[in-house]
C-alpha atoms as a PDB file:
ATOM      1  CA  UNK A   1     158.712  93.898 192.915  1.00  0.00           C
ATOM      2  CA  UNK A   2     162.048  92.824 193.500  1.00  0.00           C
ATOM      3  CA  UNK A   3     161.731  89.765 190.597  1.00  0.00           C
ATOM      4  CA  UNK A   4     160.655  92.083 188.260  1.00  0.00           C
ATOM      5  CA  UNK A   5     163.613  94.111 188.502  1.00  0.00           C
ATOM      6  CA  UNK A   6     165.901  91.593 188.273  1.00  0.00           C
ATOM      7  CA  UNK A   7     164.493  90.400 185.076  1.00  0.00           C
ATOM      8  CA  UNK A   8     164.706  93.780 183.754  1.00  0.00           C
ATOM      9  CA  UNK A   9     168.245  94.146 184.608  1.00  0.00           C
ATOM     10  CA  UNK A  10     168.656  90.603 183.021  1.00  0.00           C
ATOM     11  CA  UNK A  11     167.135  91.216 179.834  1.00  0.00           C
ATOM     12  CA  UNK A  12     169.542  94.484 179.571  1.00  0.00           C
ATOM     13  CA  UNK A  13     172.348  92.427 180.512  1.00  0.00           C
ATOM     14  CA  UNK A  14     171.612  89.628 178.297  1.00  0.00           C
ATOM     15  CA  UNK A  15     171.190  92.828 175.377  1.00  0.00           C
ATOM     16  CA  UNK A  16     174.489  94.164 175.847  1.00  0.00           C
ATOM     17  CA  UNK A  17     176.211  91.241 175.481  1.00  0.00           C
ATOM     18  CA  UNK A  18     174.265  89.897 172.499  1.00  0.00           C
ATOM     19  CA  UNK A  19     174.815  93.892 170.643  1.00  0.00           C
ATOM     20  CA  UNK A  20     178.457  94.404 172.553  1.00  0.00           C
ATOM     21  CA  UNK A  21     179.761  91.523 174.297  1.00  0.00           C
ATOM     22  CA  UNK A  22     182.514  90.790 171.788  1.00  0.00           C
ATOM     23  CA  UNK A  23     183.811  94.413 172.457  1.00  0.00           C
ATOM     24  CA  UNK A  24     183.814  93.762 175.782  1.00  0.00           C
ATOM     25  CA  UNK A  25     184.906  89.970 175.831  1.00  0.00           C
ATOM     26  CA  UNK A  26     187.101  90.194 179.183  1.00  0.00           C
ATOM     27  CA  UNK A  27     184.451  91.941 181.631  1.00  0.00           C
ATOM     28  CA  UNK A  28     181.528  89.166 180.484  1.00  0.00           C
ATOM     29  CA  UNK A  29     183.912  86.565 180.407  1.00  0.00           C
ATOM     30  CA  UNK A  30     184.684  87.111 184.027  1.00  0.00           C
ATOM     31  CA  UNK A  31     181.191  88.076 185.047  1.00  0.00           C
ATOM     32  CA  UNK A  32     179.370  85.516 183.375  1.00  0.00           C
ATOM     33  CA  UNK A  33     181.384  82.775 185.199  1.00  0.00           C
ATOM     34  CA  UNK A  34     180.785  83.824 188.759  1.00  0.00           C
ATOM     35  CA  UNK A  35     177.007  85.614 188.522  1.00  0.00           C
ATOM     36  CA  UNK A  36     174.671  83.199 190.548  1.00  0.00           C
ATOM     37  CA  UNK A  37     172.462  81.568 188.423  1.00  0.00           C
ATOM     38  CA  UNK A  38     169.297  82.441 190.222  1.00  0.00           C
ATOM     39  CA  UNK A  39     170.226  85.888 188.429  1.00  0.00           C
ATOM     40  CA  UNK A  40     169.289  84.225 185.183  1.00  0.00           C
ATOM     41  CA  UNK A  41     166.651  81.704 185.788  1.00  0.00           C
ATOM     42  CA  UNK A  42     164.011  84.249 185.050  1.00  0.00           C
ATOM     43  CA  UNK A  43     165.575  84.514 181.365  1.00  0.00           C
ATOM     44  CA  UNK A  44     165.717  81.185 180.469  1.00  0.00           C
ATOM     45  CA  UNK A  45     163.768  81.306 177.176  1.00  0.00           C
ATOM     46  CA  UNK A  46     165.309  84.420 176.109  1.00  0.00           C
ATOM     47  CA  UNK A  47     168.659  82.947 176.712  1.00  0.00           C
ATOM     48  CA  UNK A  48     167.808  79.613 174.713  1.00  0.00           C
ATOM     49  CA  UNK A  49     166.553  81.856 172.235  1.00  0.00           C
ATOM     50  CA  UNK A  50     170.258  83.497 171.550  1.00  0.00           C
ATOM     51  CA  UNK A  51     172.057  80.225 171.013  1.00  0.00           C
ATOM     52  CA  UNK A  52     171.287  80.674 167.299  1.00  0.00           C
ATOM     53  CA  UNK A  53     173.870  84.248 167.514  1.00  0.00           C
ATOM     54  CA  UNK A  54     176.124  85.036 164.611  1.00  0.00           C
ATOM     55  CA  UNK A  55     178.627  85.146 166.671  1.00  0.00           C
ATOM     56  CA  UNK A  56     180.817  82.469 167.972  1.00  0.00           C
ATOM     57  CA  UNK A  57     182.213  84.072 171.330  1.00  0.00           C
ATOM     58  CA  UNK A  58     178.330  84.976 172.214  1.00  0.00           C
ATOM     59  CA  UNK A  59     176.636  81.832 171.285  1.00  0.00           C
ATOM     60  CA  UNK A  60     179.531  79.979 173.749  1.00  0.00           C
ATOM     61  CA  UNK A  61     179.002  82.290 177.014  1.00  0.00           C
ATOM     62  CA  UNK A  62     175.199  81.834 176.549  1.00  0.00           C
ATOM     63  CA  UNK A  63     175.493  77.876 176.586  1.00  0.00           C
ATOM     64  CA  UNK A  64     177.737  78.152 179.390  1.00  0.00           C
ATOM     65  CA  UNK A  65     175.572  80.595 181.291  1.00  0.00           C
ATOM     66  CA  UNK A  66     172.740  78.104 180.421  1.00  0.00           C
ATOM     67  CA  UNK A  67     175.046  74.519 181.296  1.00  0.00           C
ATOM     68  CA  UNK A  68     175.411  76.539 184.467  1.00  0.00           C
ATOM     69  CA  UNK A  69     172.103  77.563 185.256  1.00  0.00           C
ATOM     70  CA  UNK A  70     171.305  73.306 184.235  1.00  0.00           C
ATOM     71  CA  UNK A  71     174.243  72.504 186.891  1.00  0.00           C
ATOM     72  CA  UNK A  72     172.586  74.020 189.482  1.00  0.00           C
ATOM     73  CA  UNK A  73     168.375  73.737 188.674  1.00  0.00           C
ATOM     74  CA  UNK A  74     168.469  70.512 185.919  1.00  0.00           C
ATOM     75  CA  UNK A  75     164.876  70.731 186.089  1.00  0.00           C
ATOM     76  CA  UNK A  76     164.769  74.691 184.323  1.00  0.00           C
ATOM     77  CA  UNK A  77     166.661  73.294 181.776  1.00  0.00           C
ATOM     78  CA  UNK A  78     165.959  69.412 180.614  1.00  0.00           C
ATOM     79  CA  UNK A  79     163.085  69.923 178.732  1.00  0.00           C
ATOM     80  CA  UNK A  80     163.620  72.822 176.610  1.00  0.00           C
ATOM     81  CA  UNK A  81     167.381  71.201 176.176  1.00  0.00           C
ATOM     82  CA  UNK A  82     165.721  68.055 174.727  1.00  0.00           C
ATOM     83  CA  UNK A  83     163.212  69.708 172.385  1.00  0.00           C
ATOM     84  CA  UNK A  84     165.931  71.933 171.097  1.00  0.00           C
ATOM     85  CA  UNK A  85     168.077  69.234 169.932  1.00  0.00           C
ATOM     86  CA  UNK A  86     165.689  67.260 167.655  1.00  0.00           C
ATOM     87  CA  UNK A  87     163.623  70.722 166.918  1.00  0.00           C
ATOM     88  CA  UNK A  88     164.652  70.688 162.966  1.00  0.00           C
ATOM     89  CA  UNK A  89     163.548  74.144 162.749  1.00  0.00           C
ATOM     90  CA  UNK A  90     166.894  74.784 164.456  1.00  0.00           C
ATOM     91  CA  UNK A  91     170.106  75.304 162.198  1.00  0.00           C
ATOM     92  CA  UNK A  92     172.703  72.849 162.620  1.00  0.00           C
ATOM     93  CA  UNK A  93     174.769  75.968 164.854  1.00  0.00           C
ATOM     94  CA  UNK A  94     171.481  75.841 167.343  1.00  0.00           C
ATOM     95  CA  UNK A  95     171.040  72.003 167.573  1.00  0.00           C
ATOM     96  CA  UNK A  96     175.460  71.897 168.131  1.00  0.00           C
ATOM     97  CA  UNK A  97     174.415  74.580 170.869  1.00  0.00           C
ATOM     98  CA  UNK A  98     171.695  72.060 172.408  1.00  0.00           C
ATOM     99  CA  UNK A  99     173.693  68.975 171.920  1.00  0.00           C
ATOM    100  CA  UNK A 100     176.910  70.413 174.274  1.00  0.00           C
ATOM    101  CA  UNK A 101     174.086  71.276 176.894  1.00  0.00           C
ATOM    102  CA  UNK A 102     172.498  68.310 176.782  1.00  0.00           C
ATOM    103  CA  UNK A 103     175.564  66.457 177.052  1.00  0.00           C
ATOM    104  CA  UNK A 104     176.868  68.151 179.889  1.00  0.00           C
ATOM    105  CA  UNK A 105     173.699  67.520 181.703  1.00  0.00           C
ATOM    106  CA  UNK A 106     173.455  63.614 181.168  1.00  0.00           C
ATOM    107  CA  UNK A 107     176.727  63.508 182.254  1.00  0.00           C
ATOM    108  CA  UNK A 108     175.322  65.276 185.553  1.00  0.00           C
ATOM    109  CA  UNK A 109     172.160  64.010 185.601  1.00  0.00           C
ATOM    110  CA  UNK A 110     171.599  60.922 183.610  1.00  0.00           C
ATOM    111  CA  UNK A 111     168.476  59.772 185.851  1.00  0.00           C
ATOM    112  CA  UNK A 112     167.130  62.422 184.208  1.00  0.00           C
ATOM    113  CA  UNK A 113     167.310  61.556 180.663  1.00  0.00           C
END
């Protein structure tokens, strides 16, 4: 149905900016900032997932898209925040990634934590 398309076009989304998004740095810049986050719920884990990218620029507008996606539905995002950041399977880029999150969040939310 209509959910399953939009995680399809998510996922291809979320693949051109993780193969070409430094190329095209202005159009996901913009885009990423004003998408609704209901457009990426559906994504979450593969999202979480790319905060361990090579690349700077990347690995900052997915923990944005995620802080936003936390802004607006805290409960999508708490737990798999809070795992990430004492995970020690992460690398220290990937637990920087979850601590940022996290801390926007409790500053947010801090009933929740």
């Amino acid at each position: 149905g209509h959910e399953d398309h939009n995680i399809i076009a998510t996922l291809r989304l979320l693949k051109l900016l993780v193969k070409c998004g430094t190329s095209l740095q202005d159009i996901f810049t913009e885009q990423l900032q004003t998408t609704p986050t209901n457009t990426w719920r559906g994504i979450t884990p593969q999202l979480f997932s790319r905060l361990g990218h090579p690349d700077s620029w990347i690995r900052k507008q997915v923990q944005n898209l995620i802080s936003r996606i936390g802004m607006e539905h805290p409960h999508d995002i708490v737990y798999p925040v809070l795992v990430g950041e004492v995970d020690i399977q992460n690398d220290s880029l990937q637990q920087q990634q979850f601590q940022s999150i996290s801390l926007i969040l409790r500053k947010q939310f801090a009933e929740l934590y």
